[in-house]
PDB file of N, CA and C in Angstrom:
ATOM      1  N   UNK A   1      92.934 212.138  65.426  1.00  0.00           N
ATOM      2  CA  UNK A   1      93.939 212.615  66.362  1.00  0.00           C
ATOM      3  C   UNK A   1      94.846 213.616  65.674  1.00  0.00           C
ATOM      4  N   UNK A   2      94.879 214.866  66.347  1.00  0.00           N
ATOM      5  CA  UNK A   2      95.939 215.818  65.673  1.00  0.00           C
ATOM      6  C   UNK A   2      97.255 215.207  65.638  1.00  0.00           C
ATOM      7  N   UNK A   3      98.307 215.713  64.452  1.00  0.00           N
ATOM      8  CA  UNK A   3      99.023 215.400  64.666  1.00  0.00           C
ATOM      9  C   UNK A   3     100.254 216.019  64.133  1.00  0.00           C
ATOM     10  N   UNK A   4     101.275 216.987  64.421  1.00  0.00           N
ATOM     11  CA  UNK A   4     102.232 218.052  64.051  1.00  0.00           C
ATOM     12  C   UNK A   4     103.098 217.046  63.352  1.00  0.00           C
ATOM     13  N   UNK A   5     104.375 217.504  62.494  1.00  0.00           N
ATOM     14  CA  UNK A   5     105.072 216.641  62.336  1.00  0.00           C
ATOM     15  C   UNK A   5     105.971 217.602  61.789  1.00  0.00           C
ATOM     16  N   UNK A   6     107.034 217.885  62.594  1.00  0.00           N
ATOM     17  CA  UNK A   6     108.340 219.059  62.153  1.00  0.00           C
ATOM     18  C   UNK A   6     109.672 218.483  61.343  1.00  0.00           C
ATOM     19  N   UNK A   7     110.157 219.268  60.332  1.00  0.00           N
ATOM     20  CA  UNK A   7     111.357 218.607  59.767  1.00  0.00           C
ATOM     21  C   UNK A   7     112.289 219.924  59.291  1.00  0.00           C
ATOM     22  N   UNK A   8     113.526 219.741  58.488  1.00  0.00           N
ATOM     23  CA  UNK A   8     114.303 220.619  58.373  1.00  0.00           C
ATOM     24  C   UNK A   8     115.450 220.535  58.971  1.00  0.00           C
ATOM     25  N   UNK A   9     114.957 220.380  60.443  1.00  0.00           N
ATOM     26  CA  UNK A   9     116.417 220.812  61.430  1.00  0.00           C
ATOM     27  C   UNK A   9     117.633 220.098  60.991  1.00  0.00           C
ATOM     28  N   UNK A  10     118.816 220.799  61.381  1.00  0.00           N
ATOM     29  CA  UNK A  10     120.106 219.924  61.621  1.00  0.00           C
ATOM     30  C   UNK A  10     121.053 220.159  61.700  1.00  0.00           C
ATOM     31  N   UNK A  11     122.528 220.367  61.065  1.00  0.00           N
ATOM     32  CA  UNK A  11     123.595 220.668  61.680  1.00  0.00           C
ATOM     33  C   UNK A  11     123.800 221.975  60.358  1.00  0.00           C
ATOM     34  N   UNK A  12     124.302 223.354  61.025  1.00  0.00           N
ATOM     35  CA  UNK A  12     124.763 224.166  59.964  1.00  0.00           C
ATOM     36  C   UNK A  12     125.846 224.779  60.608  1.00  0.00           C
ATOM     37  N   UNK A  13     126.447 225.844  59.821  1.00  0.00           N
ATOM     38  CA  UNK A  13     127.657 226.512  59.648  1.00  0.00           C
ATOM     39  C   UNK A  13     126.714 228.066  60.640  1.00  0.00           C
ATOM     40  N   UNK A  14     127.879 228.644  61.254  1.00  0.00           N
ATOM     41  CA  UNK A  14     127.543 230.347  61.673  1.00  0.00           C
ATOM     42  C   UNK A  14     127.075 230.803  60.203  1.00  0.00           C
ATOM     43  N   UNK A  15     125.902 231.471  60.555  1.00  0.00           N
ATOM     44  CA  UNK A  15     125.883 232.041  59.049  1.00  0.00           C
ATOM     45  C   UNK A  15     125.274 231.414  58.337  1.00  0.00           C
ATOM     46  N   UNK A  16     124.733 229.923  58.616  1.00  0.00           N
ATOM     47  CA  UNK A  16     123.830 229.415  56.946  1.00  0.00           C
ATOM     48  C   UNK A  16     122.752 229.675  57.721  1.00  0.00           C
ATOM     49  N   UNK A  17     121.528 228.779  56.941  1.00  0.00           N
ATOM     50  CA  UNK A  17     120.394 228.577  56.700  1.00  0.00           C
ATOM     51  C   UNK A  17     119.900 227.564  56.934  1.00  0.00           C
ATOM     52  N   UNK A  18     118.545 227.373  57.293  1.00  0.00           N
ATOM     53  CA  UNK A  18     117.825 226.327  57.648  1.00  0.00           C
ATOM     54  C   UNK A  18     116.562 226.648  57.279  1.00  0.00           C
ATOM     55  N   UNK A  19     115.665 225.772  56.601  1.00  0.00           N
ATOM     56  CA  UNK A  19     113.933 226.118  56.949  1.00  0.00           C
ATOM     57  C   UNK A  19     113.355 225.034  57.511  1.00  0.00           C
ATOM     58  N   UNK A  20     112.347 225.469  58.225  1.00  0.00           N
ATOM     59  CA  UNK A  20     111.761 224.241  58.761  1.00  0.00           C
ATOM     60  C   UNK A  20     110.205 224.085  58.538  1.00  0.00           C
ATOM     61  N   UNK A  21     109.908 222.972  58.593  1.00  0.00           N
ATOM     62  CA  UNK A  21     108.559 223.016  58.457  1.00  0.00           C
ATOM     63  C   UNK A  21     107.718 221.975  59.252  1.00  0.00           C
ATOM     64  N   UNK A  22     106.625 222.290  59.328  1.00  0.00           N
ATOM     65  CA  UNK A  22     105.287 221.776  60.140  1.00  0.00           C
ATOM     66  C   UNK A  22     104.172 221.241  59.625  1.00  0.00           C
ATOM     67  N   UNK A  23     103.888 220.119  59.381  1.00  0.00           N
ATOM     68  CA  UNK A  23     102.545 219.828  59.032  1.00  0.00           C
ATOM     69  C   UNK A  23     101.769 219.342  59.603  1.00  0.00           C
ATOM     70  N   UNK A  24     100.652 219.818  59.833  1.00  0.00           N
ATOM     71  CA  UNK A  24      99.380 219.468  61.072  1.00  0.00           C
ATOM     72  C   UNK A  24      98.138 218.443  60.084  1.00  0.00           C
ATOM     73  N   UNK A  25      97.872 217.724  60.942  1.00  0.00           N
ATOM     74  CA  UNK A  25      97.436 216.689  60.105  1.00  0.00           C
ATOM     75  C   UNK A  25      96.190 215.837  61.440  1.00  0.00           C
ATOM     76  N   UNK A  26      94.964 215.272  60.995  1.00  0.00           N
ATOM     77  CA  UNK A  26      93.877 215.012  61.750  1.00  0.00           C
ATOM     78  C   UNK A  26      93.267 215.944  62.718  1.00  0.00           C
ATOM     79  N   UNK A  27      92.774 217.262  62.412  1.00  0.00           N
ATOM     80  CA  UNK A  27      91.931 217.853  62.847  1.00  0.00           C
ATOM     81  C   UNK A  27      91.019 218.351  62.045  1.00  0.00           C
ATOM     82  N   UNK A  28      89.612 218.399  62.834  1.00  0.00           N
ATOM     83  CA  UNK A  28      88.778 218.527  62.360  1.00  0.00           C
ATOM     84  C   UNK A  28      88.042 219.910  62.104  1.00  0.00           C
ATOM     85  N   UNK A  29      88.818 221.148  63.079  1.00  0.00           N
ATOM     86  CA  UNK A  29      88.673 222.091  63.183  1.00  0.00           C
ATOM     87  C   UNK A  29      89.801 222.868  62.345  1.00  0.00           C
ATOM     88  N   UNK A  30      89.427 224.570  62.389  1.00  0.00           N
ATOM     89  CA  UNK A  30      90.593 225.353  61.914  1.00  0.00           C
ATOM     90  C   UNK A  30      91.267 225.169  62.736  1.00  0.00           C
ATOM     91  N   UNK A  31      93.120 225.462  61.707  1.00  0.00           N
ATOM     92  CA  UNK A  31      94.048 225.945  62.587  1.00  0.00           C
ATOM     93  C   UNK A  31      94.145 227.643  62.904  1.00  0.00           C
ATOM     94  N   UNK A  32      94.410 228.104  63.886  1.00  0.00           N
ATOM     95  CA  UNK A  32      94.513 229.321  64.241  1.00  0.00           C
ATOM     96  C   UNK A  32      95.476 230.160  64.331  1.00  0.00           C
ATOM     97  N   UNK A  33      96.294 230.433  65.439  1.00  0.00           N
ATOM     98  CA  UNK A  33      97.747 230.538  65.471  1.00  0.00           C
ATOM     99  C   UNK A  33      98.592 229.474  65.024  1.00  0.00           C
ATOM    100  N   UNK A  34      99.872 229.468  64.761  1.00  0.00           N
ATOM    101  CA  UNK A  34     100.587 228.063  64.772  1.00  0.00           C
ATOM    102  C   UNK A  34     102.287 229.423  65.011  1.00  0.00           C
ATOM    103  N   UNK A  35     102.685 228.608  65.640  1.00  0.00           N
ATOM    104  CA  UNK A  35     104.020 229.187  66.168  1.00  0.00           C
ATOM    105  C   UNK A  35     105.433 227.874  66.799  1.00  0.00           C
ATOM    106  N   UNK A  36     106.484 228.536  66.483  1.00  0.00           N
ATOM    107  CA  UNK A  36     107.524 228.324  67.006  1.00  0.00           C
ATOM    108  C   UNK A  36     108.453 228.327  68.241  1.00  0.00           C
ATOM    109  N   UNK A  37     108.692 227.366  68.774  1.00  0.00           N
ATOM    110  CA  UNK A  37     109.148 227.554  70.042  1.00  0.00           C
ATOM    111  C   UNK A  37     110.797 226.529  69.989  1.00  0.00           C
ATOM    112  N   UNK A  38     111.638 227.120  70.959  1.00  0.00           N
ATOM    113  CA  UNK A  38     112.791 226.720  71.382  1.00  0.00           C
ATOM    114  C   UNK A  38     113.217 226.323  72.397  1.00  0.00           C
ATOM    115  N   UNK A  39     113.831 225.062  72.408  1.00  0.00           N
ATOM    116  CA  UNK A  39     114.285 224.730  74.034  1.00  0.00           C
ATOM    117  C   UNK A  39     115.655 224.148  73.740  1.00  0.00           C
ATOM    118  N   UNK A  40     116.665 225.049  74.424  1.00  0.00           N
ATOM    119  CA  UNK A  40     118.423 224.211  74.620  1.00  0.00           C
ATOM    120  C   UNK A  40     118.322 224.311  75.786  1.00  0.00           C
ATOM    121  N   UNK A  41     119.336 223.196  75.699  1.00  0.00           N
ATOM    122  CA  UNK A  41     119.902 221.941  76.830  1.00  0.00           C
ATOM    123  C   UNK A  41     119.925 223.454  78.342  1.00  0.00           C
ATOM    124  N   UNK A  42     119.177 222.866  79.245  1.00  0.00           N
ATOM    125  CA  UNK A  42     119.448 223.501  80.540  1.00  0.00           C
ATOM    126  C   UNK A  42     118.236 224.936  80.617  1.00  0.00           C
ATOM    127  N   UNK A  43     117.979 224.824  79.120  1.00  0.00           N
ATOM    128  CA  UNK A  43     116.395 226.219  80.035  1.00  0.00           C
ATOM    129  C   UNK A  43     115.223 225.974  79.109  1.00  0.00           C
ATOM    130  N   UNK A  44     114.119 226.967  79.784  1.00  0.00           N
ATOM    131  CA  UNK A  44     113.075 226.738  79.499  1.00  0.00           C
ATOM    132  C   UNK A  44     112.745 227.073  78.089  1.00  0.00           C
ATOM    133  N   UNK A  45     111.215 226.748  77.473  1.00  0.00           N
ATOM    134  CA  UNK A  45     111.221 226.433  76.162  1.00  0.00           C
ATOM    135  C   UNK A  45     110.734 228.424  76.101  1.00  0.00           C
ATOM    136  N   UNK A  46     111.273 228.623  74.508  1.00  0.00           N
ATOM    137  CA  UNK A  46     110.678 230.035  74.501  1.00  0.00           C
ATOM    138  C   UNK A  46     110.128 230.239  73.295  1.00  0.00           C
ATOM    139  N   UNK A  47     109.366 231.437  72.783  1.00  0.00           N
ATOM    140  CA  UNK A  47     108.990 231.725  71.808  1.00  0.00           C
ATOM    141  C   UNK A  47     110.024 231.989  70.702  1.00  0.00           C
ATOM    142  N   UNK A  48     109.740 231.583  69.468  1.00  0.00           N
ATOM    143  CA  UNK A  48     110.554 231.788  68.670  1.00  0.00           C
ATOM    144  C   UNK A  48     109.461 233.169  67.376  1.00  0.00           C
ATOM    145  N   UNK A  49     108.567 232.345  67.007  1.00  0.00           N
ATOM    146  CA  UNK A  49     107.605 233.072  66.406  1.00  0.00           C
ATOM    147  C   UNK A  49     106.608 232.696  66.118  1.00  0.00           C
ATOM    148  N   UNK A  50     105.234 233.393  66.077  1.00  0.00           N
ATOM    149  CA  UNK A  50     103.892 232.706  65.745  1.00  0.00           C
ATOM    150  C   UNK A  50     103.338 234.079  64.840  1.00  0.00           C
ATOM    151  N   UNK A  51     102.597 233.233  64.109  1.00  0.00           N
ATOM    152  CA  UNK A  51     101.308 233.921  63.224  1.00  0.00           C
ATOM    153  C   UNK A  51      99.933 233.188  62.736  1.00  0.00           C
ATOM    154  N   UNK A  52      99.312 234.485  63.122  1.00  0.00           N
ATOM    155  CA  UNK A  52      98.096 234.224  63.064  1.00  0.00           C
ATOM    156  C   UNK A  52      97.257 233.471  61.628  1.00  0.00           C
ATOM    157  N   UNK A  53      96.152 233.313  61.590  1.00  0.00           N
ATOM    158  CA  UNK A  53      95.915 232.400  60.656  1.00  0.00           C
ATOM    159  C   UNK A  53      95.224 233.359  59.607  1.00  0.00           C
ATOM    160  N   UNK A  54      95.233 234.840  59.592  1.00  0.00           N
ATOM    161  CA  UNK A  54      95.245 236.063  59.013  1.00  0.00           C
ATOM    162  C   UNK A  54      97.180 236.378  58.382  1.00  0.00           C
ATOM    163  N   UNK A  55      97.724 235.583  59.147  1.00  0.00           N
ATOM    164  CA  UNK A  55      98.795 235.970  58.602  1.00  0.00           C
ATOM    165  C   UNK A  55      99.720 237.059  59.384  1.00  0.00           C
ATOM    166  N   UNK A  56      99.256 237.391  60.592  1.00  0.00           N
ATOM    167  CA  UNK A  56      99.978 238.679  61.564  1.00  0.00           C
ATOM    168  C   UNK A  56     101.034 238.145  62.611  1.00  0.00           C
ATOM    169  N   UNK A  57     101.879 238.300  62.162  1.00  0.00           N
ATOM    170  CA  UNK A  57     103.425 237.560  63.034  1.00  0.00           C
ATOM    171  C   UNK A  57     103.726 238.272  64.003  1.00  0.00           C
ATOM    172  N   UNK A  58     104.752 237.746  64.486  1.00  0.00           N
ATOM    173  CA  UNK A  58     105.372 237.897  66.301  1.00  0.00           C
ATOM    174  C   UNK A  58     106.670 237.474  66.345  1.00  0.00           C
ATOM    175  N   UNK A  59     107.683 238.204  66.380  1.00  0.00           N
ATOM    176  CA  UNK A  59     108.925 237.702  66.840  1.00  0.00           C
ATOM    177  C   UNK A  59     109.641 238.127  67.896  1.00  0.00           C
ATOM    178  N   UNK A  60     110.300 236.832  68.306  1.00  0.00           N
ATOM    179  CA  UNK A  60     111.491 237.148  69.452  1.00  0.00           C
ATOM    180  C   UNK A  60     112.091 238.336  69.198  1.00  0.00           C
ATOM    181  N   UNK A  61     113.124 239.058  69.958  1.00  0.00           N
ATOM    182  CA  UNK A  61     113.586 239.820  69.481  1.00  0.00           C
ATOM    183  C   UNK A  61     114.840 239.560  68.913  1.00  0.00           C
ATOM    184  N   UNK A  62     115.425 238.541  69.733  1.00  0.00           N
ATOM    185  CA  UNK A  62     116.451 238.056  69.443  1.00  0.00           C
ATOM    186  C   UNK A  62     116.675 237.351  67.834  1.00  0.00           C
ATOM    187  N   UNK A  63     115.253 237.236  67.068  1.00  0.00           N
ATOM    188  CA  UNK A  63     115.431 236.402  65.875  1.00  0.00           C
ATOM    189  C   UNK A  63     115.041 237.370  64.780  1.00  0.00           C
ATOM    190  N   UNK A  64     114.463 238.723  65.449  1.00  0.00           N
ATOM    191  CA  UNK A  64     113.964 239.432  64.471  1.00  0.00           C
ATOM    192  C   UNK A  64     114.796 239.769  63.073  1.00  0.00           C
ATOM    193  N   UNK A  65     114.610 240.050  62.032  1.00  0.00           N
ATOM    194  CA  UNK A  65     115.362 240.488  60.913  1.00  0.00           C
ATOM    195  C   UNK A  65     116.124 239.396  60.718  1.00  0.00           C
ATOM    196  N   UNK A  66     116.237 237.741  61.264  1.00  0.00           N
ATOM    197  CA  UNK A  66     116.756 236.904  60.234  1.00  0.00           C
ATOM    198  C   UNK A  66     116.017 235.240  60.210  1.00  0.00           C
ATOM    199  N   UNK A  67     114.781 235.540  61.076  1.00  0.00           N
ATOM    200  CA  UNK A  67     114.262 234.570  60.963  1.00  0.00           C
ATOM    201  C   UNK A  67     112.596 234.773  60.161  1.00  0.00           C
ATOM    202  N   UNK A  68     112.219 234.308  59.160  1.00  0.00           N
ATOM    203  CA  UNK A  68     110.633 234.445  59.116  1.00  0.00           C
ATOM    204  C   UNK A  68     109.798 233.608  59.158  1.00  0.00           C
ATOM    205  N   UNK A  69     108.574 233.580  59.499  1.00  0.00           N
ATOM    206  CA  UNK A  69     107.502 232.460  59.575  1.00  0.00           C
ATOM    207  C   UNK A  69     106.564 232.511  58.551  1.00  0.00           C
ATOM    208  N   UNK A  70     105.883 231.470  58.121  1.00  0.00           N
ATOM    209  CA  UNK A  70     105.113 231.948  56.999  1.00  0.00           C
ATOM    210  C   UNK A  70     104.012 230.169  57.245  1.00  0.00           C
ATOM    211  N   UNK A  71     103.104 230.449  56.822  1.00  0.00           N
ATOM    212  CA  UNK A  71     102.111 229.351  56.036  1.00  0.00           C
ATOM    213  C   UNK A  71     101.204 229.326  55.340  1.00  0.00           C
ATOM    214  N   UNK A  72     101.111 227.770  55.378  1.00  0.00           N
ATOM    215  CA  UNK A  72     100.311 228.014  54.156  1.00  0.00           C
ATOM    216  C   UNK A  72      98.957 226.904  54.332  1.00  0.00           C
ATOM    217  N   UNK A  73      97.798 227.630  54.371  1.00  0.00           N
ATOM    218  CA  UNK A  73      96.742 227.344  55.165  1.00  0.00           C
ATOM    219  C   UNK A  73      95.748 226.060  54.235  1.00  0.00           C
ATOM    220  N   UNK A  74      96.030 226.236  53.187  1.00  0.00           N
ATOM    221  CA  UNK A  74      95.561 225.141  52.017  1.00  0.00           C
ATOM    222  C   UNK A  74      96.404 223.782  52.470  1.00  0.00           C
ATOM    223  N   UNK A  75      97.745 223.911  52.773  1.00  0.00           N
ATOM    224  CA  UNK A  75      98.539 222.385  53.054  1.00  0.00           C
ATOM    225  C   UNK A  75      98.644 222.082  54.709  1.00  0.00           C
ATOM    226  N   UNK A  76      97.966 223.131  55.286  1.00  0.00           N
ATOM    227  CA  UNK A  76      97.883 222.917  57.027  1.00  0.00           C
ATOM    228  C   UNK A  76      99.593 223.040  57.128  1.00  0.00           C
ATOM    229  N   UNK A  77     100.167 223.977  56.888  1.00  0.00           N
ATOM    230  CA  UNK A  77     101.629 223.551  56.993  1.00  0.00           C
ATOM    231  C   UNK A  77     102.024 225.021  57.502  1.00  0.00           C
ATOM    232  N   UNK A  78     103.243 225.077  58.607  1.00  0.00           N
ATOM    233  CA  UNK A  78     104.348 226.009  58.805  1.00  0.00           C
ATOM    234  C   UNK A  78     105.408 226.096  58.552  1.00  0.00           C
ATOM    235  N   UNK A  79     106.098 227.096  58.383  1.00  0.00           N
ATOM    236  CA  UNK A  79     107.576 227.160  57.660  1.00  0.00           C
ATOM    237  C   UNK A  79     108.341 227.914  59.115  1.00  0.00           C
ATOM    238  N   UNK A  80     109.591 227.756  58.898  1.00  0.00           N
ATOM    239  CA  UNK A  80     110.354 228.802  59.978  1.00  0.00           C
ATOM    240  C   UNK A  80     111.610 228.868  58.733  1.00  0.00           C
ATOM    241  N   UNK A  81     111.631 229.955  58.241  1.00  0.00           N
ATOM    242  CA  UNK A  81     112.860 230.435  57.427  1.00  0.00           C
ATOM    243  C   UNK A  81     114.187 230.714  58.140  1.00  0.00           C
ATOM    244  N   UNK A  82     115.055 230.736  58.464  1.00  0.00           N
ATOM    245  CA  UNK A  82     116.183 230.751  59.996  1.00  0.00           C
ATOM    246  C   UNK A  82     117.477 230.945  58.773  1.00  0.00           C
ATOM    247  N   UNK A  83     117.352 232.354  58.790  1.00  0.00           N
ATOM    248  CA  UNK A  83     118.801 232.898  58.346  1.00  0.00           C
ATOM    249  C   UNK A  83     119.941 233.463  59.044  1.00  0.00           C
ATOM    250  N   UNK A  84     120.861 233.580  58.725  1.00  0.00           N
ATOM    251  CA  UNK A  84     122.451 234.129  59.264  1.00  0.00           C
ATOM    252  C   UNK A  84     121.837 233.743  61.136  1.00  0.00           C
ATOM    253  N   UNK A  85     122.443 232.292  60.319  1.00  0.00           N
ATOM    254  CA  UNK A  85     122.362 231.541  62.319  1.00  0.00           C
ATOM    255  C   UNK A  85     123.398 231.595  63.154  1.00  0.00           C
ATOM    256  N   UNK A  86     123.047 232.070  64.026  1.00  0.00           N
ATOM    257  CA  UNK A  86     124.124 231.677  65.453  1.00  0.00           C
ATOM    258  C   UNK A  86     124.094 230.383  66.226  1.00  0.00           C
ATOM    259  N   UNK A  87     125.441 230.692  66.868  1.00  0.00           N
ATOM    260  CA  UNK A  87     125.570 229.599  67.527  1.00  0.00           C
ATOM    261  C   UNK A  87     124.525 229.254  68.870  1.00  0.00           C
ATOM    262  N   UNK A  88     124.419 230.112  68.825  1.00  0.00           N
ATOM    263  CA  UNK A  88     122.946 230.957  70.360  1.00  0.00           C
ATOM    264  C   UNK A  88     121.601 230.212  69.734  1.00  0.00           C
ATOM    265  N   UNK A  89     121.568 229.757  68.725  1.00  0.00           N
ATOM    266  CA  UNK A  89     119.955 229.384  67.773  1.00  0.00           C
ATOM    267  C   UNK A  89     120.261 228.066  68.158  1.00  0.00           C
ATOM    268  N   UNK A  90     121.394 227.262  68.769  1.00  0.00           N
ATOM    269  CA  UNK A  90     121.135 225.930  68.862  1.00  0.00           C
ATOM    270  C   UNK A  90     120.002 225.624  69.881  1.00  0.00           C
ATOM    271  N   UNK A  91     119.317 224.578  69.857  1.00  0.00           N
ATOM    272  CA  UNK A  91     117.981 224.375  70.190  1.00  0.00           C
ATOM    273  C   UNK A  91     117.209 223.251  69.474  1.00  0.00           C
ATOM    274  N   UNK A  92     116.354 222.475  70.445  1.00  0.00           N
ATOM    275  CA  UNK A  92     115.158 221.800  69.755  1.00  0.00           C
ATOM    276  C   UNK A  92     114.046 222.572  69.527  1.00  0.00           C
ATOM    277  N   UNK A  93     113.855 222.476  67.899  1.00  0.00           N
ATOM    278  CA  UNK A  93     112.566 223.629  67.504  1.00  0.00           C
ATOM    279  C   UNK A  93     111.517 223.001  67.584  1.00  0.00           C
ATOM    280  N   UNK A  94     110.089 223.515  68.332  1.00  0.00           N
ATOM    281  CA  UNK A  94     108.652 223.011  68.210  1.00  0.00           C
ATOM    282  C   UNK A  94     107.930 223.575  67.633  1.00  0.00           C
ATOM    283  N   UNK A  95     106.702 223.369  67.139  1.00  0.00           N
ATOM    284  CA  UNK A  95     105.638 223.663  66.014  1.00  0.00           C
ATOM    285  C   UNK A  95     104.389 223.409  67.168  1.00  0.00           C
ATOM    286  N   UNK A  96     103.967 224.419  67.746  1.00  0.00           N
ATOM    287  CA  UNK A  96     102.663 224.532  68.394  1.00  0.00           C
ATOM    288  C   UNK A  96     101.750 225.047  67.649  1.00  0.00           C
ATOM    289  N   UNK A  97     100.629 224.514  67.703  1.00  0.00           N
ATOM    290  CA  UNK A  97      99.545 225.213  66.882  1.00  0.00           C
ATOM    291  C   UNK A  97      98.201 225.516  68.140  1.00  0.00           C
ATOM    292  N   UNK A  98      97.077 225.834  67.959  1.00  0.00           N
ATOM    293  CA  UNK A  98      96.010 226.316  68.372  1.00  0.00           C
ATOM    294  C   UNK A  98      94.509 226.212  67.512  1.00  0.00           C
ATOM    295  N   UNK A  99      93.904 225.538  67.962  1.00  0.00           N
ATOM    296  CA  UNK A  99      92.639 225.115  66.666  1.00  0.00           C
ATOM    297  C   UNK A  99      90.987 226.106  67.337  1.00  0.00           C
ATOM    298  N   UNK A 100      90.871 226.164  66.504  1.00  0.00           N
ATOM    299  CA  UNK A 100      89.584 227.397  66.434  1.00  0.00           C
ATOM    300  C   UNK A 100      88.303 226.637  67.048  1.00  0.00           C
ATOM    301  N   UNK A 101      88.042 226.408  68.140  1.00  0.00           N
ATOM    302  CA  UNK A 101      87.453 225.781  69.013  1.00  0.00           C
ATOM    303  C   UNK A 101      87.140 225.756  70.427  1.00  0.00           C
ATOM    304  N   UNK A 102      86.110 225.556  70.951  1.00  0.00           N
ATOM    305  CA  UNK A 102      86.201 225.658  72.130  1.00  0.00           C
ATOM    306  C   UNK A 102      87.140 225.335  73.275  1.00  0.00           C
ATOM    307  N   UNK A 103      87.451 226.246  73.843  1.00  0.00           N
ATOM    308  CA  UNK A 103      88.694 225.731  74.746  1.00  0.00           C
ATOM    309  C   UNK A 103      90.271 226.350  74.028  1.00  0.00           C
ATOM    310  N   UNK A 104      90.083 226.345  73.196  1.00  0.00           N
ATOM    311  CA  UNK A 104      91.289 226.534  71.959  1.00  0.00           C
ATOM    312  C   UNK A 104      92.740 225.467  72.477  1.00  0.00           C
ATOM    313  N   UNK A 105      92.515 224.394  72.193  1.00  0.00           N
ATOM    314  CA  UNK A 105      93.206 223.531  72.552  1.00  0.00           C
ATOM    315  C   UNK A 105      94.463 223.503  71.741  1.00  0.00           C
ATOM    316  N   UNK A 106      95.619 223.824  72.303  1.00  0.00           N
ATOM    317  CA  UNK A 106      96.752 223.531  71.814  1.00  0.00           C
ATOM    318  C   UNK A 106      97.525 222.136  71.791  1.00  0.00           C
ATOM    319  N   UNK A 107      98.722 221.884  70.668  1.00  0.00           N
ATOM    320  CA  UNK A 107      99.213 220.454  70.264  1.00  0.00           C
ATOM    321  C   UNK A 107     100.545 221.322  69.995  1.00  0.00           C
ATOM    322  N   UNK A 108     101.478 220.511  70.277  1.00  0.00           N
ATOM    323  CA  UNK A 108     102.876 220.235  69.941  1.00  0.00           C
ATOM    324  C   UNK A 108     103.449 219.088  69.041  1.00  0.00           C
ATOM    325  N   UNK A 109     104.146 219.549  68.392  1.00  0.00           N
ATOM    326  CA  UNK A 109     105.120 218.305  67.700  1.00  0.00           C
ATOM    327  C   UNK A 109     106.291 217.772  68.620  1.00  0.00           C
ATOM    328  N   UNK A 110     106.619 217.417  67.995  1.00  0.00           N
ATOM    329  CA  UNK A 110     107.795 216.271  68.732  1.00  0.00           C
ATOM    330  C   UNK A 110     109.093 216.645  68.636  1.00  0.00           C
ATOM    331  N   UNK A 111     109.646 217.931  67.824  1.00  0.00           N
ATOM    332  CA  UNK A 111     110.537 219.146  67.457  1.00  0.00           C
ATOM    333  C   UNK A 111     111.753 218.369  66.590  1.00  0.00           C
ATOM    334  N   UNK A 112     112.333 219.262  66.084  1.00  0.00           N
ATOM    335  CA  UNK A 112     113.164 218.514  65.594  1.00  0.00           C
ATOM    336  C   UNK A 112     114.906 219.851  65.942  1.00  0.00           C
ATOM    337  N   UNK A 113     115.805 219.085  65.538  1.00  0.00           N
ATOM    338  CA  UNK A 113     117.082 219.765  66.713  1.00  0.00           C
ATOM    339  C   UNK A 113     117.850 220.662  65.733  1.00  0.00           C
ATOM    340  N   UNK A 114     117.930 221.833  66.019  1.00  0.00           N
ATOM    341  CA  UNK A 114     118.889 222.721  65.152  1.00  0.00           C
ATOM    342  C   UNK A 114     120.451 222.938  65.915  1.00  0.00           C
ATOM    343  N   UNK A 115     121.622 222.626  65.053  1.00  0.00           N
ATOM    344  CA  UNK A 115     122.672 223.058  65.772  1.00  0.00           C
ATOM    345  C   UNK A 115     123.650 223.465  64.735  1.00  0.00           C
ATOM    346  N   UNK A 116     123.905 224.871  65.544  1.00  0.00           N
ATOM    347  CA  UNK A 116     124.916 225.984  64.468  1.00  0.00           C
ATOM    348  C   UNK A 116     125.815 225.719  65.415  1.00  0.00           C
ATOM    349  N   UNK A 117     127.133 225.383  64.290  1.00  0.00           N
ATOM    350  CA  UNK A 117     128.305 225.448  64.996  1.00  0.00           C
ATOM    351  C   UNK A 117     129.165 224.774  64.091  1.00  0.00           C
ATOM    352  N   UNK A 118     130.423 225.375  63.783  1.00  0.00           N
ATOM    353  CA  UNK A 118     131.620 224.942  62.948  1.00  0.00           C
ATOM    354  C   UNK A 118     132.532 224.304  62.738  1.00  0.00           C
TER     355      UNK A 118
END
C-alpha cells in the first residue's frame, strides 16, 4: 500500500523558513511527478509546486523566487524549501505524487499545517 508521509510544517515568524518533506513508501512502481499542494481554512486546495521525476519544476506564481522543490529519487522523498514566508502561506501542505503506471494513479498524504504569523 502506498504510503506519503509529510513533515516539517509548523508555526513561523513573517520572514522565516520552513522545509518540508515527503516520503513515499510501498510502491511498487516509479514515482513520477510528486508535487505540492495547499489548502486554508475556507478555499480550495491549490498548486503549490511539482517536479518531474527528470527534475523539471512548476511554480505558483505566487511562491515563485522563495519557495523551491527538490528530490531525491534514491530515498523516494520530496522537499518543499519555503522561504521569506507570509502570512498568505498559512495553509495545510500536501505531498501528491503520481506513479509511472497504467492509469497513472495518484496518492496524497495526510499534509501537515504551516502557519506564518507573529
Amino acid at each position: 500500500q502506498v504510503q506519503l508521509v509529510e513533515s516539517g510544517g509548523g508555526l513561523v515568524q513573517p520572514g522565516g523558513s520552513l522545509r518540508l518533506s515527503c516520503v513515499v513508501s510501498g510502491s511498487r512502481f516509479s514515482i513520477g511527478d510528486m508535487g505540492w499542494y495547499r489548502q486554508a481554512p475556507g478555499k480550495q486546495r491549490e498548486l503549490v509546486a511539482t517536479i518531474t521525476n527528470r527534475g523539471s519544476t512548476n511554480y505558483a506564481d505566487s511562491v515563485k523566487g522563495r519557495f523551491t522543490i527538490s528530490r531525491d529519487n534514491a530515498k523516494n522523498t520530496a522537499f518543499l524549501q519555503m522561504n521569506s514566508l507570509k502570512p498568505e502561506d498559512t495553509a495545510a501542505y500536501y505531498c501528491n505524487i503520481k506513479l509511472v503506471t497504467f492509469g497513472i494513479p495518484s496518492y496524497w498524504g495526510q499534509g501537515t499545517q504551516v502557519t506564518v504569523s507573529s
